[in-house]
C-alpha atoms as a PDB file:
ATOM      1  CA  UNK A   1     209.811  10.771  32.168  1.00  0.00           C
ATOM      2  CA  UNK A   2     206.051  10.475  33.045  1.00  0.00           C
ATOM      3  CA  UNK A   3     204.694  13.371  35.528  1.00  0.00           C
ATOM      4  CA  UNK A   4     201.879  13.898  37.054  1.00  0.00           C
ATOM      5  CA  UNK A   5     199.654  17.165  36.033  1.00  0.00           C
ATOM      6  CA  UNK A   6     198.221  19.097  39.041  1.00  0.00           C
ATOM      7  CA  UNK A   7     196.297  22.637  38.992  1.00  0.00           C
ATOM      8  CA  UNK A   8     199.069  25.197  39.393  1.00  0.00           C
ATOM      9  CA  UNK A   9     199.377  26.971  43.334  1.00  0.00           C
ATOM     10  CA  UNK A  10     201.007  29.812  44.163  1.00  0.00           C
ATOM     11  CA  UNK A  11     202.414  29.853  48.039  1.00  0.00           C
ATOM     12  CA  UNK A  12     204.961  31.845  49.854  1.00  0.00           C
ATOM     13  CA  UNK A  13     208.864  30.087  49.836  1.00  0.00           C
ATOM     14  CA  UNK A  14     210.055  29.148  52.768  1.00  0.00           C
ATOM     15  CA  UNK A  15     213.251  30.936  52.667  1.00  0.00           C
ATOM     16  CA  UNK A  16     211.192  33.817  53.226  1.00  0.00           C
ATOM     17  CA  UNK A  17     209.378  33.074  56.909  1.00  0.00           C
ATOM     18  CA  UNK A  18     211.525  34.425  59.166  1.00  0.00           C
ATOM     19  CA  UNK A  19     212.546  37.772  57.114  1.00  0.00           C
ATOM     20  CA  UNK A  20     208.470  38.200  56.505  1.00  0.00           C
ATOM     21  CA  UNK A  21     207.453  37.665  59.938  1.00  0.00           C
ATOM     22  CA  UNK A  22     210.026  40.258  61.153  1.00  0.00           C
ATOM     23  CA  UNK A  23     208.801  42.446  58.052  1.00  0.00           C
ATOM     24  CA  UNK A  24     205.315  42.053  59.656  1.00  0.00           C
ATOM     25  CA  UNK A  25     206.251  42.599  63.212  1.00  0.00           C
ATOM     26  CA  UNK A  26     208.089  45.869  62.061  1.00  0.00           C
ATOM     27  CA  UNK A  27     205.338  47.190  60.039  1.00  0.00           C
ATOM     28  CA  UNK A  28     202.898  47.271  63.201  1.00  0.00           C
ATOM     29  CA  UNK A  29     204.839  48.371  65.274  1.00  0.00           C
ATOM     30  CA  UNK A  30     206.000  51.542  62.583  1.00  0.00           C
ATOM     31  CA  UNK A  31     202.566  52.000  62.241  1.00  0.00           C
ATOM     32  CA  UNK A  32     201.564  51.889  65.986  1.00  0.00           C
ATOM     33  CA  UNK A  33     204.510  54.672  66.806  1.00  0.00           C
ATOM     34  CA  UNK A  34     203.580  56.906  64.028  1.00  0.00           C
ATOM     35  CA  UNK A  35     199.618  56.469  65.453  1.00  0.00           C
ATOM     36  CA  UNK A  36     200.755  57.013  69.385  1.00  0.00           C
ATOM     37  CA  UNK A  37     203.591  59.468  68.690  1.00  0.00           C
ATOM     38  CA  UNK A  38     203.707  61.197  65.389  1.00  0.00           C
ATOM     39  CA  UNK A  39     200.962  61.476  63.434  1.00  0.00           C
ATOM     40  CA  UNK A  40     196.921  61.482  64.124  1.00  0.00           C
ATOM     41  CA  UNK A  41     194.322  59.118  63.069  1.00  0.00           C
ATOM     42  CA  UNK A  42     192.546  62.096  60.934  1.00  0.00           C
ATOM     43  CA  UNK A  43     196.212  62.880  59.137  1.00  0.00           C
ATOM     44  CA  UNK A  44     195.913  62.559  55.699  1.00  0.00           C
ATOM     45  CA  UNK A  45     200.183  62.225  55.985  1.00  0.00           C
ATOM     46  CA  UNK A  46     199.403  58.995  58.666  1.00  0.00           C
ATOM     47  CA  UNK A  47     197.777  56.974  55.958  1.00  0.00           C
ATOM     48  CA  UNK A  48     199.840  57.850  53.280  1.00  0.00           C
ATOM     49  CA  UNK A  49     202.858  56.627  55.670  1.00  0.00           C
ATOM     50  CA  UNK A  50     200.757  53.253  56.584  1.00  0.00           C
ATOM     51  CA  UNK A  51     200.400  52.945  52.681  1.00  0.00           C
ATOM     52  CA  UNK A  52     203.971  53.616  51.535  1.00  0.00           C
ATOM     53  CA  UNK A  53     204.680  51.171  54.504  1.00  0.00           C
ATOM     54  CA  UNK A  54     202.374  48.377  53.472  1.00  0.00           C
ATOM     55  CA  UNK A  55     203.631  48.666  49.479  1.00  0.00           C
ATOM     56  CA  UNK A  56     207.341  48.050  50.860  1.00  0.00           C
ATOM     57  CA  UNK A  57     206.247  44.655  52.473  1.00  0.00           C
ATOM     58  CA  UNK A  58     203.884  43.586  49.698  1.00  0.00           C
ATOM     59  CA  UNK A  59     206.883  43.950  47.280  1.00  0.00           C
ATOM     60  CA  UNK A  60     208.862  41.794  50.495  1.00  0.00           C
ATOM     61  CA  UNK A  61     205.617  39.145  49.970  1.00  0.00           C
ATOM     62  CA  UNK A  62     205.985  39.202  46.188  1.00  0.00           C
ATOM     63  CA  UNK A  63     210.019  38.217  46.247  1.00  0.00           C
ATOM     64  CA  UNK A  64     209.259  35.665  48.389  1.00  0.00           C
ATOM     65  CA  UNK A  65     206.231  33.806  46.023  1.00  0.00           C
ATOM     66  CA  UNK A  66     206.909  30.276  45.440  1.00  0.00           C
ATOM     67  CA  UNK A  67     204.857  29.048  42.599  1.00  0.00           C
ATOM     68  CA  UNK A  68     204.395  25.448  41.911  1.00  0.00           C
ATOM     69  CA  UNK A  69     204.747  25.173  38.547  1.00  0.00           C
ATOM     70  CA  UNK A  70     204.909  22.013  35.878  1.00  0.00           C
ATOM     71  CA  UNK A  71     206.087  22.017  32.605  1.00  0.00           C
ATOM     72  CA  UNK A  72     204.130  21.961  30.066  1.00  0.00           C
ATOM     73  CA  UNK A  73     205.916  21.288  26.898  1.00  0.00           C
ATOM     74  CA  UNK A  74     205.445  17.208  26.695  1.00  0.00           C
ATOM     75  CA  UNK A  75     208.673  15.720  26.446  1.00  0.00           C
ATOM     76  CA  UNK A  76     211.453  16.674  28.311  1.00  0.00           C
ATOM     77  CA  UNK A  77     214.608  14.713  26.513  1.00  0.00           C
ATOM     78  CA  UNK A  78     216.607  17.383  25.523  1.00  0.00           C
ATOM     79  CA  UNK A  79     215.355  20.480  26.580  1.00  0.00           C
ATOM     80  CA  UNK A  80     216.652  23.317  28.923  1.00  0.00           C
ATOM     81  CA  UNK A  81     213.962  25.240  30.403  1.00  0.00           C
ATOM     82  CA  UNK A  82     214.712  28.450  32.221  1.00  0.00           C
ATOM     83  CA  UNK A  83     216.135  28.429  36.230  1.00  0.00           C
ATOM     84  CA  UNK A  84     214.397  31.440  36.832  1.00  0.00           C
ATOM     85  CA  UNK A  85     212.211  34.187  36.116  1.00  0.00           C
ATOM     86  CA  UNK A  86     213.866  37.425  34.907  1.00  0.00           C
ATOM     87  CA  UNK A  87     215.381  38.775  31.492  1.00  0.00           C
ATOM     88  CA  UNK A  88     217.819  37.325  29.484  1.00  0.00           C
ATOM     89  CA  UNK A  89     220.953  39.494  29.359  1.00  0.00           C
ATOM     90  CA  UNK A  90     223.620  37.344  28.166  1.00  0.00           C
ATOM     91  CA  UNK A  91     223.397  34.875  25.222  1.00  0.00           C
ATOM     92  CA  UNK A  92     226.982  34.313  24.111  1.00  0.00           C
ATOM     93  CA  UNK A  93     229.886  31.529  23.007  1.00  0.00           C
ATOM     94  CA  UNK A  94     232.353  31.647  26.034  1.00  0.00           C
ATOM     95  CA  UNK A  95     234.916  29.903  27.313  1.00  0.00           C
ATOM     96  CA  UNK A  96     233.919  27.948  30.712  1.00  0.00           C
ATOM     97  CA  UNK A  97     237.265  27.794  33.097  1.00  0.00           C
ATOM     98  CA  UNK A  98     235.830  26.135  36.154  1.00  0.00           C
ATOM     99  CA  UNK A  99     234.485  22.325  35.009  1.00  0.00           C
ATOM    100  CA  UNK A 100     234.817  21.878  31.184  1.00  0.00           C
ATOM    101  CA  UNK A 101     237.734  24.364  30.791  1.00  0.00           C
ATOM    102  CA  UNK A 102     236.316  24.712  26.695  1.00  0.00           C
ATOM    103  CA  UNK A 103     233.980  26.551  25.369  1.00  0.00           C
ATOM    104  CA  UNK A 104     230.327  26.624  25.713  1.00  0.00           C
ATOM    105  CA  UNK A 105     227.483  28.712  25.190  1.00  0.00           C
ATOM    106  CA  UNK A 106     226.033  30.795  28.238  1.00  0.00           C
ATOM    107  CA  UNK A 107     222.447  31.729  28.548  1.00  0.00           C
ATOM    108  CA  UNK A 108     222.104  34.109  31.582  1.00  0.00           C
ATOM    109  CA  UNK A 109     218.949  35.395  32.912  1.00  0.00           C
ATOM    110  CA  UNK A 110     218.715  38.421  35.380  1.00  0.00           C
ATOM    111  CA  UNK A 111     216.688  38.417  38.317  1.00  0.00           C
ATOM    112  CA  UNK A 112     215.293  41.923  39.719  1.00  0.00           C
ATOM    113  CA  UNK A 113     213.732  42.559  43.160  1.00  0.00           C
ATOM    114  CA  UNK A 114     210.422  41.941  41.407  1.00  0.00           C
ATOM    115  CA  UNK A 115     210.980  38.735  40.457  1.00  0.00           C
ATOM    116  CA  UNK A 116     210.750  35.340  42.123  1.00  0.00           C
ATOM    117  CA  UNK A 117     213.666  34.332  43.175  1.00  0.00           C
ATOM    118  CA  UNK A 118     212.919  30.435  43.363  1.00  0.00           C
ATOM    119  CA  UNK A 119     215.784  28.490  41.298  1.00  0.00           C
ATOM    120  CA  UNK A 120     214.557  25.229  39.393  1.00  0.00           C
ATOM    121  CA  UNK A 121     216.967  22.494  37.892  1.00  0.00           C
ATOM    122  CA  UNK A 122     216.866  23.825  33.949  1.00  0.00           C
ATOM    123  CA  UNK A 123     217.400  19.695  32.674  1.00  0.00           C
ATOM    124  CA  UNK A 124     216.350  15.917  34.034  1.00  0.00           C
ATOM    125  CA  UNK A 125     219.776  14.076  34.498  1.00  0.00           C
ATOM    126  CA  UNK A 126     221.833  13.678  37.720  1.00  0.00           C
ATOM    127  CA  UNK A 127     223.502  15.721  39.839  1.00  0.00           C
ATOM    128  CA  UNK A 128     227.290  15.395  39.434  1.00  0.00           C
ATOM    129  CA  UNK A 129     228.765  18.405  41.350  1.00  0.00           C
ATOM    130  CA  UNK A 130     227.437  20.953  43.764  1.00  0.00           C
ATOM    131  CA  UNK A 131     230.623  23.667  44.508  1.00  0.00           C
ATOM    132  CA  UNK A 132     230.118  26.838  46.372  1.00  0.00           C
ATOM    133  CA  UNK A 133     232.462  29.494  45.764  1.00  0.00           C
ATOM    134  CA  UNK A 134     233.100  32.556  48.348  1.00  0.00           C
ATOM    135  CA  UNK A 135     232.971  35.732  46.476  1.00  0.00           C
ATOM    136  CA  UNK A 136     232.400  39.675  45.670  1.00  0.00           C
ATOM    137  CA  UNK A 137     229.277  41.479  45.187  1.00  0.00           C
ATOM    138  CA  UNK A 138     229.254  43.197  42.291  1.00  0.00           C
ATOM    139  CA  UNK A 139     225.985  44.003  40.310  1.00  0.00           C
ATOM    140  CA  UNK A 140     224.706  40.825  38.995  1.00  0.00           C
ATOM    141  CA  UNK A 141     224.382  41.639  35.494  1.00  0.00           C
ATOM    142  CA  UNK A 142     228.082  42.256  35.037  1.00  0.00           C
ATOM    143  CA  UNK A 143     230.163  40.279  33.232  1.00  0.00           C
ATOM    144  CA  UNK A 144     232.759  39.552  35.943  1.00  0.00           C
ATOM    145  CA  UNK A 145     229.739  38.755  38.420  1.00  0.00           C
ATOM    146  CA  UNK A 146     229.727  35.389  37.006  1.00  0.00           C
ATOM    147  CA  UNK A 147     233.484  34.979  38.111  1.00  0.00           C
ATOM    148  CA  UNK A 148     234.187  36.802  40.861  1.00  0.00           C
ATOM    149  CA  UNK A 149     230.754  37.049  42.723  1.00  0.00           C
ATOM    150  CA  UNK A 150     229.801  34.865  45.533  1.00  0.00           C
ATOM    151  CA  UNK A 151     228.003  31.656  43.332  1.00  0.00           C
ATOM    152  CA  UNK A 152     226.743  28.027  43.256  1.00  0.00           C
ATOM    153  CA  UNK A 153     227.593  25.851  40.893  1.00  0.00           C
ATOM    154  CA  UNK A 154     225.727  22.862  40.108  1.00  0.00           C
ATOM    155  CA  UNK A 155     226.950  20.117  37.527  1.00  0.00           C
ATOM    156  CA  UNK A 156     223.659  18.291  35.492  1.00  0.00           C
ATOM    157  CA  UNK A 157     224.236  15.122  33.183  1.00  0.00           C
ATOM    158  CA  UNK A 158     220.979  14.569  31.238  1.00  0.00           C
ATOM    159  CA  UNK A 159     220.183  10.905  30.430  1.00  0.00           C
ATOM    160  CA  UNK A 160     222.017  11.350  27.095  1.00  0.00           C
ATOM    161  CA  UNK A 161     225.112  11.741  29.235  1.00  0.00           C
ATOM    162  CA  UNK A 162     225.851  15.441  28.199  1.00  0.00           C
ATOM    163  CA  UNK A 163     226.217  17.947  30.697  1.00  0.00           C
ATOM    164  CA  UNK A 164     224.933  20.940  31.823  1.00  0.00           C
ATOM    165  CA  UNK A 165     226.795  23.775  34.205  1.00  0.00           C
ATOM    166  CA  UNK A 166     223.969  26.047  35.907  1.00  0.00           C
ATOM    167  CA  UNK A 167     225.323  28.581  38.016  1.00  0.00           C
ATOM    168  CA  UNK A 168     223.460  31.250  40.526  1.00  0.00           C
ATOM    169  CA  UNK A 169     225.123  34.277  40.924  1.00  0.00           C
ATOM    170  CA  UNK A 170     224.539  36.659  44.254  1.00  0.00           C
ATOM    171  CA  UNK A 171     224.547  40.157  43.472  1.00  0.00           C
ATOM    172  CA  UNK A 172     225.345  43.960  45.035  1.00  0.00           C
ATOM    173  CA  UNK A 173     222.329  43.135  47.183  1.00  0.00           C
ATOM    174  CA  UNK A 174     221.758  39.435  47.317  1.00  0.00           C
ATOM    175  CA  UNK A 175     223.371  38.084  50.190  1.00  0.00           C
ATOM    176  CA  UNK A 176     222.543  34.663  50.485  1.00  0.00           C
ATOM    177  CA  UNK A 177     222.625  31.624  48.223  1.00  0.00           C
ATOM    178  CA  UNK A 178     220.765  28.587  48.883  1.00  0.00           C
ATOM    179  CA  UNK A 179     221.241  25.466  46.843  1.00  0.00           C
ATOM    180  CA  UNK A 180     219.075  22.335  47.633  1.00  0.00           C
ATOM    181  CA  UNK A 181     221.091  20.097  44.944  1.00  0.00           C
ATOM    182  CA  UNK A 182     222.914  17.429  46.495  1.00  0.00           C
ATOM    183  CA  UNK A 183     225.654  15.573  44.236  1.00  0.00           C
ATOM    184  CA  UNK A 184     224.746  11.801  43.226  1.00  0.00           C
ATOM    185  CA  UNK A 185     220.543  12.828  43.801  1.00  0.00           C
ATOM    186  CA  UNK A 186     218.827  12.586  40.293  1.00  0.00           C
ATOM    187  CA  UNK A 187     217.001  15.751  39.222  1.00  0.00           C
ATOM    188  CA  UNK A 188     214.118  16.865  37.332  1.00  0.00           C
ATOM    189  CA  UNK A 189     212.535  20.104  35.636  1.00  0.00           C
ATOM    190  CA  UNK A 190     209.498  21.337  38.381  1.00  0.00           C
ATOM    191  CA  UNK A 191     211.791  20.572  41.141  1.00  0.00           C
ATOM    192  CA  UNK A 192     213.084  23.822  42.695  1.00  0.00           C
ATOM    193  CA  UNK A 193     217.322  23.950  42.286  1.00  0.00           C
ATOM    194  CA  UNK A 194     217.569  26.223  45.389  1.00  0.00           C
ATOM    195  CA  UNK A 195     216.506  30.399  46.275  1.00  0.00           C
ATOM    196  CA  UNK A 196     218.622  33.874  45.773  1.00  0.00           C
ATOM    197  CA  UNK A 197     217.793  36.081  48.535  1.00  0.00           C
ATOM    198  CA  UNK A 198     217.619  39.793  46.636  1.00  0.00           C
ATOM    199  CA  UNK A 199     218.381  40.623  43.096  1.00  0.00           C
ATOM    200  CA  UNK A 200     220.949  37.792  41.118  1.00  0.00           C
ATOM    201  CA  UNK A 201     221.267  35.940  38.183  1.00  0.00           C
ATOM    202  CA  UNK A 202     221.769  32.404  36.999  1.00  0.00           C
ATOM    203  CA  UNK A 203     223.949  31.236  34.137  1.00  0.00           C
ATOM    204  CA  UNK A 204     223.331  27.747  32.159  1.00  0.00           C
ATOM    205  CA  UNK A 205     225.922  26.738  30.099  1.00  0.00           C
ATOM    206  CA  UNK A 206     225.599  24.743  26.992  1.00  0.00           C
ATOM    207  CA  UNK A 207     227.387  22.253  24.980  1.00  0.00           C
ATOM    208  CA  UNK A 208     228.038  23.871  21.542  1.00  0.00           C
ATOM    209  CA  UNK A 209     225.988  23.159  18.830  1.00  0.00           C
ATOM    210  CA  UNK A 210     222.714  23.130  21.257  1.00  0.00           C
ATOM    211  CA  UNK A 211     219.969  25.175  19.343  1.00  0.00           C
ATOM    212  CA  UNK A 212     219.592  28.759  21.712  1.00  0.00           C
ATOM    213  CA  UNK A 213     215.530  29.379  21.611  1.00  0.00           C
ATOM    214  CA  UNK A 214     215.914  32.854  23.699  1.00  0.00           C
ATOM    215  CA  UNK A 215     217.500  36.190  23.150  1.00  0.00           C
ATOM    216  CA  UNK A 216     218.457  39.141  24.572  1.00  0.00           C
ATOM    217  CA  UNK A 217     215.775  41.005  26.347  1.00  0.00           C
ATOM    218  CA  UNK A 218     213.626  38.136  26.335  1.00  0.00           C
ATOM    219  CA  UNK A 219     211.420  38.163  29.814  1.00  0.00           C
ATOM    220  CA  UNK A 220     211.860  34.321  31.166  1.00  0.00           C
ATOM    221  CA  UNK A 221     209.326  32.347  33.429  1.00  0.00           C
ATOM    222  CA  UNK A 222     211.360  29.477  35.577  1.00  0.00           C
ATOM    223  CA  UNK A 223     210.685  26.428  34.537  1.00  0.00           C
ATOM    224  CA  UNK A 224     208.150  27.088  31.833  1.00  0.00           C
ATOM    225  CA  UNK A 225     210.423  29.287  29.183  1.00  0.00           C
ATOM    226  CA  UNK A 226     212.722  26.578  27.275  1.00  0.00           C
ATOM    227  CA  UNK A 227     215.864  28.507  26.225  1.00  0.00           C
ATOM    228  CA  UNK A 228     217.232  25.773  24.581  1.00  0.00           C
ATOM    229  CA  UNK A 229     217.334  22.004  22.871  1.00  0.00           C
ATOM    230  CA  UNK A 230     220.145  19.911  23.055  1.00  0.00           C
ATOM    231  CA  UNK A 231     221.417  18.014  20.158  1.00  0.00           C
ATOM    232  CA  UNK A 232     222.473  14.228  20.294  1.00  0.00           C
ATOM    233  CA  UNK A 233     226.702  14.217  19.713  1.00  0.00           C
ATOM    234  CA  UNK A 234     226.694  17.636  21.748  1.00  0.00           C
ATOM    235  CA  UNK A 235     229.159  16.087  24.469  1.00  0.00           C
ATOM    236  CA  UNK A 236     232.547  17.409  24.583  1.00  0.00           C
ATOM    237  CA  UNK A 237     232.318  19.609  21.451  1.00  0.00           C
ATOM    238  CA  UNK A 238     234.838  22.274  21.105  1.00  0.00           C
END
């Protein structure tokens, strides 16, 4: 599928306006009471407060980056790029009890506080499902987090009909799960999938026999980073 290539942009996600602008407003006012109240102008300990202040929002500004980003590895058919920046901690044959109830491979990638936390749909194809799932909050990069956590789950079928689960997982301080994926929309990589507000992880799983291009420890850039190729006859192997 043809696409358009644009400069790359970096901008600021919109998930992130309201918590930034109250980031902002409490920043100036911190730093007006410590001015008025606490600390002199002339107070070497008054600017290193301002500064420690001001490094605490700019890591606020860096989780919420959005970057526009297109992928740039020609020909999509087949390939699963990364849903998100972070590190790969779990590459791994497992058996998938929610949709496919067989086994599949699961690539998971971590997302830390540093990291953007912008989701992107890892395959072209067609939405098939879109399930949210109430849940715990236990560190993401647990095992059970992928089970028991609070999670998304969105269904993919590429255009060679095989399917793809991707799966964001809140963590012990993510919160909030936003998925824009609606079931029945078609999909494509450089569209964002949805945003995890504070430290997660996604999980794509596989049909077996798909060729695995990442391991473990591997940093991952969302939508650039192709952790895997999918092999024709891959449907509905067990």
């Amino acid at each position: 599928m043809a696409k358009i290539r644009r400069i790359k942009k970096i901008r600021l996600h919109h998930e992130g306006t309201t918590t930034l602008r109250l980031g902002l407003a409490a920043l100036v006012l911190a730093v007006l009471l410590l001015y008025f109240f606490v600390l002199p102008l002339s107070c070497a300990a008054f600017w290193a407060a301002v500064a420690v202040l001001a490094l605490v929002y700019g890591v606020a500004v860096n989780f919420f980056r959005c970057p526009i980003r297109l992928f740039e590895g020609g020909d999509t058919e087949n390939i699963v790029v990364a849903g998100a920046d972070g590190k790969v901690v779990v590459v791994e044959e497992v058996e998938e009890n929610e949709y496919f109830h067989d086994r599949r491979i699961m690539v998971s990638i971590f997302m830390s506080l540093t990291n953007v936390h912008a989701n992107w749909f890892p395959a072209d194809g067609t939405v098939k499902l879109v399930r949210h799932h109430n849940g715990n909050f236990h560190k993401a990069w647990l095992p059970k987090a992928s089970t028991e956590n609070e999670r998304s789950t969105v269904v993919i079928e590429t255009p060679a009909g095989e399917e793809i689960l991707v799966r964001q997982v809140a963590g012990a301080v993510a919160r909030r799960i936003v998925t824009y994926a609606r079931e029945g929309e078609e999909c494509f990589i450089d569209e964002h999938m949805g945003f995890i507000k504070f430290g997660s992880r996604v999980d794509t799983y596989l049909p077996l026999g798909s060729e695995v291009l990442v391991s473990l420890g591997q940093v991952t850039t969302g939508n650039r980073t192709v952790i895997a190729r999918l092999h024709p006859g891959a449907k509905g192997e067990s």
